[in-house]
C-alpha atoms as a PDB file:
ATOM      1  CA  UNK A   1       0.000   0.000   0.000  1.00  0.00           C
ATOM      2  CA  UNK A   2       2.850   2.543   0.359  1.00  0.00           C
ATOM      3  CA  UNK A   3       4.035   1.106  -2.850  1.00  0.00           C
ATOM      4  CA  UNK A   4       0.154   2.673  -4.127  1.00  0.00           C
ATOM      5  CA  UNK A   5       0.337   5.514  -2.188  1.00  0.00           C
ATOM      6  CA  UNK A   6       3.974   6.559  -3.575  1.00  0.00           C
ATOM      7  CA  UNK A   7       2.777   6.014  -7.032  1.00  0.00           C
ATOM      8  CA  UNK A   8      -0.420   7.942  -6.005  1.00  0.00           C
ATOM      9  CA  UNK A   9       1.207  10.890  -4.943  1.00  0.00           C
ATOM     10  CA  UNK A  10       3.504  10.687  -8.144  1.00  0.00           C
ATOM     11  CA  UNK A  11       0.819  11.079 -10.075  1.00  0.00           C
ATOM     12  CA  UNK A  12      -0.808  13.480  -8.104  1.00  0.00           C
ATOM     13  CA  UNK A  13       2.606  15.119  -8.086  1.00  0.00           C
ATOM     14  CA  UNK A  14       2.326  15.108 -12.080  1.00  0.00           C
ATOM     15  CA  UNK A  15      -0.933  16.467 -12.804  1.00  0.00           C
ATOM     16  CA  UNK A  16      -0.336  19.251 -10.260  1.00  0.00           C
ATOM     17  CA  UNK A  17       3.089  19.900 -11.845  1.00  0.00           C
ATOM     18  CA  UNK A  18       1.074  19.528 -15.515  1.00  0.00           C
ATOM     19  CA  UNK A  19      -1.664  21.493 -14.626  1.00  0.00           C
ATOM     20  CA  UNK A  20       0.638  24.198 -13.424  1.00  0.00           C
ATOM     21  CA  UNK A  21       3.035  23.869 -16.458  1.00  0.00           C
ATOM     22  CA  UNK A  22      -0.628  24.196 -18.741  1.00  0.00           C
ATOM     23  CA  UNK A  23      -1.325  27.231 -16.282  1.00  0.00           C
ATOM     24  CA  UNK A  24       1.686  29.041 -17.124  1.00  0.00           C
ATOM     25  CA  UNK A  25       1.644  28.184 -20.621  1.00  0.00           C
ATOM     26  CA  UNK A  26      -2.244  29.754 -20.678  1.00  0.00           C
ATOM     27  CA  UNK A  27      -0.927  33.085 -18.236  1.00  0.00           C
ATOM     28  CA  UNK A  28       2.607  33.442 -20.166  1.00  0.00           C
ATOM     29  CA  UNK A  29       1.650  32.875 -24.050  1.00  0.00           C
ATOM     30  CA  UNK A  30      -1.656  32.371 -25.171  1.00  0.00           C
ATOM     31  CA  UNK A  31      -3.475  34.946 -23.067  1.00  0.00           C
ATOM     32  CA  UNK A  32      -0.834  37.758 -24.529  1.00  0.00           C
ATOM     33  CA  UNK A  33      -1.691  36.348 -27.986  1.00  0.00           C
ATOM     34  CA  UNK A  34      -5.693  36.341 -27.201  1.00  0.00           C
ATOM     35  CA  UNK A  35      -5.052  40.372 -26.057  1.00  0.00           C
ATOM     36  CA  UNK A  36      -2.933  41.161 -29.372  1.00  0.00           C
ATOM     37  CA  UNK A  37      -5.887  39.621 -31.790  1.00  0.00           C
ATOM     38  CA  UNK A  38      -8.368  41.604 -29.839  1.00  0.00           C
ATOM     39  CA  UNK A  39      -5.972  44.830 -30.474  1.00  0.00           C
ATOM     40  CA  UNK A  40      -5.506  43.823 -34.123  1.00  0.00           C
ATOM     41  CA  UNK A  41      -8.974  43.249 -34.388  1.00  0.00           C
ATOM     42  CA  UNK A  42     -10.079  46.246 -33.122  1.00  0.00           C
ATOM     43  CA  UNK A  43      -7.260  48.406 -35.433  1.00  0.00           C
ATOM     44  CA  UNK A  44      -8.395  45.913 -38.443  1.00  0.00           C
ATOM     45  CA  UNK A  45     -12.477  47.517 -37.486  1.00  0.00           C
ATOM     46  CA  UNK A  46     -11.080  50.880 -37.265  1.00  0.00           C
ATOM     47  CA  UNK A  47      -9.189  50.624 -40.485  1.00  0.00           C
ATOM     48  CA  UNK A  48     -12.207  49.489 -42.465  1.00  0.00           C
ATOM     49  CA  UNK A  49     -14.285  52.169 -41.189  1.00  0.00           C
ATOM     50  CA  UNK A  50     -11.727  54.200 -42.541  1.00  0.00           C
ATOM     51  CA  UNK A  51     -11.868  53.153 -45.715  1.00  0.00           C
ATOM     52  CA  UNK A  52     -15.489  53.200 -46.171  1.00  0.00           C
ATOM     53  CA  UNK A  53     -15.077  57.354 -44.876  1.00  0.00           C
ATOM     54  CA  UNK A  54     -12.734  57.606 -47.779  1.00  0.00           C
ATOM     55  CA  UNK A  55     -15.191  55.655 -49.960  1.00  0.00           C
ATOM     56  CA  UNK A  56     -17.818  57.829 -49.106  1.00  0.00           C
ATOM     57  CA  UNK A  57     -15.557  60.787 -49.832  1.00  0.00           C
ATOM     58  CA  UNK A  58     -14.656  59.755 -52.982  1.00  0.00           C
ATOM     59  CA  UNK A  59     -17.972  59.284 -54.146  1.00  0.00           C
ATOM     60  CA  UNK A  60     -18.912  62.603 -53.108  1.00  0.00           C
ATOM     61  CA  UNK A  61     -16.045  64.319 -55.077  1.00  0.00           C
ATOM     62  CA  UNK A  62     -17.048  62.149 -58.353  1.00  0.00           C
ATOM     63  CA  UNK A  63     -20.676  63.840 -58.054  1.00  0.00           C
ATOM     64  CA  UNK A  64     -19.204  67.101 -57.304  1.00  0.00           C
ATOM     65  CA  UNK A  65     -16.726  66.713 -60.051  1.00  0.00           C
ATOM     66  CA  UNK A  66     -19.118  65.334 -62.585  1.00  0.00           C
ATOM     67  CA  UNK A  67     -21.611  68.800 -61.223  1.00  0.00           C
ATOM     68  CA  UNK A  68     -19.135  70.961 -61.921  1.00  0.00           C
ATOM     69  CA  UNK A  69     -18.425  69.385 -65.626  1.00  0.00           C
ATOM     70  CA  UNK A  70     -22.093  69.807 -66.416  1.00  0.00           C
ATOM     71  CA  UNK A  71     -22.864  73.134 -65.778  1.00  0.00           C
ATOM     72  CA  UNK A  72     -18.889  74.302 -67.256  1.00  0.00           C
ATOM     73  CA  UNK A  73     -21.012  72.127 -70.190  1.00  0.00           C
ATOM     74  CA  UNK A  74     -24.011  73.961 -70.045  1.00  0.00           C
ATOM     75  CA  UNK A  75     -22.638  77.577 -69.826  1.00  0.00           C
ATOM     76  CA  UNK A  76     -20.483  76.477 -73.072  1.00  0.00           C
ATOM     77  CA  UNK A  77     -23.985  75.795 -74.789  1.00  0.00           C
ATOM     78  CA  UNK A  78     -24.534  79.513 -74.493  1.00  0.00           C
ATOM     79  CA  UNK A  79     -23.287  81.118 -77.349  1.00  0.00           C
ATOM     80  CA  UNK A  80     -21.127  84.408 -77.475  1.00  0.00           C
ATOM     81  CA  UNK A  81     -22.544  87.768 -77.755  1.00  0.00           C
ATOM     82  CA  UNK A  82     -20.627  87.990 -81.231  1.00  0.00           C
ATOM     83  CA  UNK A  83     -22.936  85.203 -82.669  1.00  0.00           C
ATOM     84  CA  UNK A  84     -26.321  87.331 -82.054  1.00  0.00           C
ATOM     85  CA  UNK A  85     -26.338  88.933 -86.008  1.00  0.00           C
ATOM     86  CA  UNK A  86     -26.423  85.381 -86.976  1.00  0.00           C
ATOM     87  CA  UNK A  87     -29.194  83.816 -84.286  1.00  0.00           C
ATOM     88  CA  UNK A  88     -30.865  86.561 -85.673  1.00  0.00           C
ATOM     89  CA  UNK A  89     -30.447  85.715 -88.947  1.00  0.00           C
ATOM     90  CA  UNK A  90     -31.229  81.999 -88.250  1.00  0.00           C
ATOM     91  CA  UNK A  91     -35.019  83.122 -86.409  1.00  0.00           C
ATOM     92  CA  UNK A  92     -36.245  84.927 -89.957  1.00  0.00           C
ATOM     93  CA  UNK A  93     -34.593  82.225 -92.286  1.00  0.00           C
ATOM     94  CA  UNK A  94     -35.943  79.340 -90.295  1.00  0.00           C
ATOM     95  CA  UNK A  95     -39.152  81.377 -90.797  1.00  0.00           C
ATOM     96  CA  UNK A  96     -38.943  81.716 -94.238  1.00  0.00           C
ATOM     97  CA  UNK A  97     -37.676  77.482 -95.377  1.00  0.00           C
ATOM     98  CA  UNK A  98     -41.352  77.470 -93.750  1.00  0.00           C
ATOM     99  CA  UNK A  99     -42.503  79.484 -96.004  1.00  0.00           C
ATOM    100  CA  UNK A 100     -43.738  82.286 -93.158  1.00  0.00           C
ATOM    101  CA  UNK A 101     -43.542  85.963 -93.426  1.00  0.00           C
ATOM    102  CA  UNK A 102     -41.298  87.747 -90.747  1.00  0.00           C
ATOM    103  CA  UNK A 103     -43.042  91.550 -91.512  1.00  0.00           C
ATOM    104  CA  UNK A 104     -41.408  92.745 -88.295  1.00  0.00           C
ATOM    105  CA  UNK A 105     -38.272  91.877 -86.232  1.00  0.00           C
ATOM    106  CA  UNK A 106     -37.508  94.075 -82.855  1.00  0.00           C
ATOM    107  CA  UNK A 107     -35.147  93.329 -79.984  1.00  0.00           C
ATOM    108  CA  UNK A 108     -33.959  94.634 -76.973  1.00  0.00           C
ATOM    109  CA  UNK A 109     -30.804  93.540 -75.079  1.00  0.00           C
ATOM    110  CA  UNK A 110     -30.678  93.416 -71.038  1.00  0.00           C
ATOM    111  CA  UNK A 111     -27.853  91.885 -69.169  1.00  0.00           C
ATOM    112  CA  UNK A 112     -28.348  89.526 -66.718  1.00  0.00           C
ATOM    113  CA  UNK A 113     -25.619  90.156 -63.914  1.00  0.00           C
ATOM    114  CA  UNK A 114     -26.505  86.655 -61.648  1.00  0.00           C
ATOM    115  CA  UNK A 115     -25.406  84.831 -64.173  1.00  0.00           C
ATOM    116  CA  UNK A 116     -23.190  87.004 -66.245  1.00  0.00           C
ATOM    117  CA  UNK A 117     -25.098  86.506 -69.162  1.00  0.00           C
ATOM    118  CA  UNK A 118     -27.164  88.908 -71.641  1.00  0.00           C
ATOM    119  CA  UNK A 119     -30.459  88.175 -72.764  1.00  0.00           C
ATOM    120  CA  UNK A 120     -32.103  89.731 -75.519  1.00  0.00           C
ATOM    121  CA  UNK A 121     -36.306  89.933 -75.946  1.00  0.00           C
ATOM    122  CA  UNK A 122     -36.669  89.350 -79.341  1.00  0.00           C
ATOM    123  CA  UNK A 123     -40.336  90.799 -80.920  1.00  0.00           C
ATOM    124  CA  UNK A 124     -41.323  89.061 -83.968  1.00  0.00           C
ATOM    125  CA  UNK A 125     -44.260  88.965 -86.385  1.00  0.00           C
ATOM    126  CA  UNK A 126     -44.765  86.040 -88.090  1.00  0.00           C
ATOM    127  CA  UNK A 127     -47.728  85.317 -90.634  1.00  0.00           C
ATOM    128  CA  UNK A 128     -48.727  82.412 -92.618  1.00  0.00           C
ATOM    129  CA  UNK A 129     -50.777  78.851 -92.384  1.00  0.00           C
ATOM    130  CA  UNK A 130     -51.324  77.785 -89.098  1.00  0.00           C
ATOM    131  CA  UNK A 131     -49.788  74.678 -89.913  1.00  0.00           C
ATOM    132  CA  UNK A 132     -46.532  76.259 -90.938  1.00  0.00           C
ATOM    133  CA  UNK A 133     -46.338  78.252 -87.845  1.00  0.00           C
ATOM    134  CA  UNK A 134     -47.228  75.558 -85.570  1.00  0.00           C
ATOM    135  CA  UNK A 135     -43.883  73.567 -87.389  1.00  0.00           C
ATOM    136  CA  UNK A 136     -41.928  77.021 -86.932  1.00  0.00           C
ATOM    137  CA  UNK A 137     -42.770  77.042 -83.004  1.00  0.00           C
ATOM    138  CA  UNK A 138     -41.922  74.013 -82.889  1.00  0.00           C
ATOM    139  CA  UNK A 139     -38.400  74.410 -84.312  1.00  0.00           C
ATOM    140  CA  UNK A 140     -37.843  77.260 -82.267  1.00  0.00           C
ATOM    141  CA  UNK A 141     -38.642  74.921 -78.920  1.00  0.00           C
ATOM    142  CA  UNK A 142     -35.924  72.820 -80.247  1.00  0.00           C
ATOM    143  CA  UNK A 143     -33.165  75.622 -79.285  1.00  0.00           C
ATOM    144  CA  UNK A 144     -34.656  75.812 -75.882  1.00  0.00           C
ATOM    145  CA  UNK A 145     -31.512  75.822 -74.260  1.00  0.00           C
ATOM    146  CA  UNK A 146     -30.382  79.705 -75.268  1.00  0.00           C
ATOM    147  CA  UNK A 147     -33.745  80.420 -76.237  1.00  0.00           C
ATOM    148  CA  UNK A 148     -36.975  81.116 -74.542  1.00  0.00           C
ATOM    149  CA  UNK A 149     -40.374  81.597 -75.983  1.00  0.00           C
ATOM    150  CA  UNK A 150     -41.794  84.009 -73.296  1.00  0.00           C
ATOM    151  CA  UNK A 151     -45.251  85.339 -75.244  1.00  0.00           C
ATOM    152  CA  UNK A 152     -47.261  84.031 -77.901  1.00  0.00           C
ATOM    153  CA  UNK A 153     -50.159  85.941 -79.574  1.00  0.00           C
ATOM    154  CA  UNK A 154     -52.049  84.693 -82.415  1.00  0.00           C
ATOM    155  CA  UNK A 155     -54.819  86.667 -84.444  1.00  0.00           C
ATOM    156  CA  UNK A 156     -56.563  85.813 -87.164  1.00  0.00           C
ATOM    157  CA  UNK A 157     -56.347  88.163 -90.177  1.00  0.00           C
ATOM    158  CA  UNK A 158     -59.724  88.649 -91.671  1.00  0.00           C
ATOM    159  CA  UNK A 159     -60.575  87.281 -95.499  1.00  0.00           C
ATOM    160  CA  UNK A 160     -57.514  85.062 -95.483  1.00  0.00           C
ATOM    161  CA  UNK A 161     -56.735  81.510 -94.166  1.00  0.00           C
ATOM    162  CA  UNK A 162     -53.562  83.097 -92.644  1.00  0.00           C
ATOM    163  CA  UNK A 163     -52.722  83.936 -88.864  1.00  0.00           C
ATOM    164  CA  UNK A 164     -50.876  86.619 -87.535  1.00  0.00           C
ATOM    165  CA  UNK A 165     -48.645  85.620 -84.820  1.00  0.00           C
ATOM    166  CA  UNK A 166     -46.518  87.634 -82.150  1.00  0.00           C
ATOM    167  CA  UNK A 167     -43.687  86.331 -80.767  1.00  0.00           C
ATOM    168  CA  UNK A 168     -41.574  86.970 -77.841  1.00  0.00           C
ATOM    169  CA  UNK A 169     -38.743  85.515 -77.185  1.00  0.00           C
ATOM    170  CA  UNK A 170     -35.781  85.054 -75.145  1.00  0.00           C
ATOM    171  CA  UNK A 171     -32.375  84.596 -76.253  1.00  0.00           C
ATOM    172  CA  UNK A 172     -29.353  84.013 -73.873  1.00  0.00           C
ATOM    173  CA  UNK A 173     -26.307  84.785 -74.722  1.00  0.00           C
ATOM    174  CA  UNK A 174     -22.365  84.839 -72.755  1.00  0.00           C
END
């Protein structure tokens, strides 16, 4: 029985010792290792919300940049002041390949300071079929972007299948 007892408290002796050894193991390496993945974790969750700031950022810029391209487009489909002779010249010969009479052309230039642009009210007098002038206004809605059709009068001139129109228009220019 002492033999037992010896061997007993060897074993006993063992898984203390073991236990201690697994102890120290746990306390010395693998606790320091737990705490450094929690750190790395933590910088690894701060460095992706980083990236999704800069994400966020960069989208941003791409709609401001891609704002700022259209409207540098835009103003560059104004055209100059120089070019008004010949918009004028294009509003009574687009009348005329429709086979309308232009007895009257007036206009009046005004500058616009918000937007550093001048616009010009354009009076016109237009006469002919009312299917011709319907295809003439609707020409003149297809330069919409420098040019505004602010009034439209129509009469009809008595003893003739004609109408009399009176237009006013817009016409913006840098």
């Amino acid at each position: 029985m002492n033999a037992w007892l010896r061997e007993a408290d060897w074993r006993t002796g063992l898984i203390a010792g073991l236990l201690v050894a697994n102890g120290l193991v746990l306390w010395l390496l693998v606790l320091p290792a737990y705490e450094a993945h929690l750190r790395h974790a933590g910088q690894v969750l701060a460095l992706d919300g980083r990236i999704r700031t800069l994400q966020r950022e960069a989208r941003s810029s791409e709609v401001l940049l891609t704002a700022f391209r259209e409207v540098e487009e835009f103003w560059r489909g104004y055209p100059g002041r120089a070019a008004l002779v010949s918009l004028m010249g294009q509003l009574t010969e687009l009348a005329r390949s429709q086979s309308l009479d232009v007895p009257e052309v007036s206009y009046r230039p005004a500058d616009v300071k918000e937007a550093s642009l001048t616009k010009v009210t354009i009076q016109m007098g237009v006469q002919g079929p009312y299917g011709k002038i319907r295809r003439y206004l609707y020409e003149l809605e297809g330069m919409r972007r420098h040019l505004v059709i602010e009034r439209l009068s129509l009469r009809e001139q008595r003893g003739s299948a004609d109408l009399q129109v009176q237009v006013q228009l817009a016409l913006y220019l840098q």
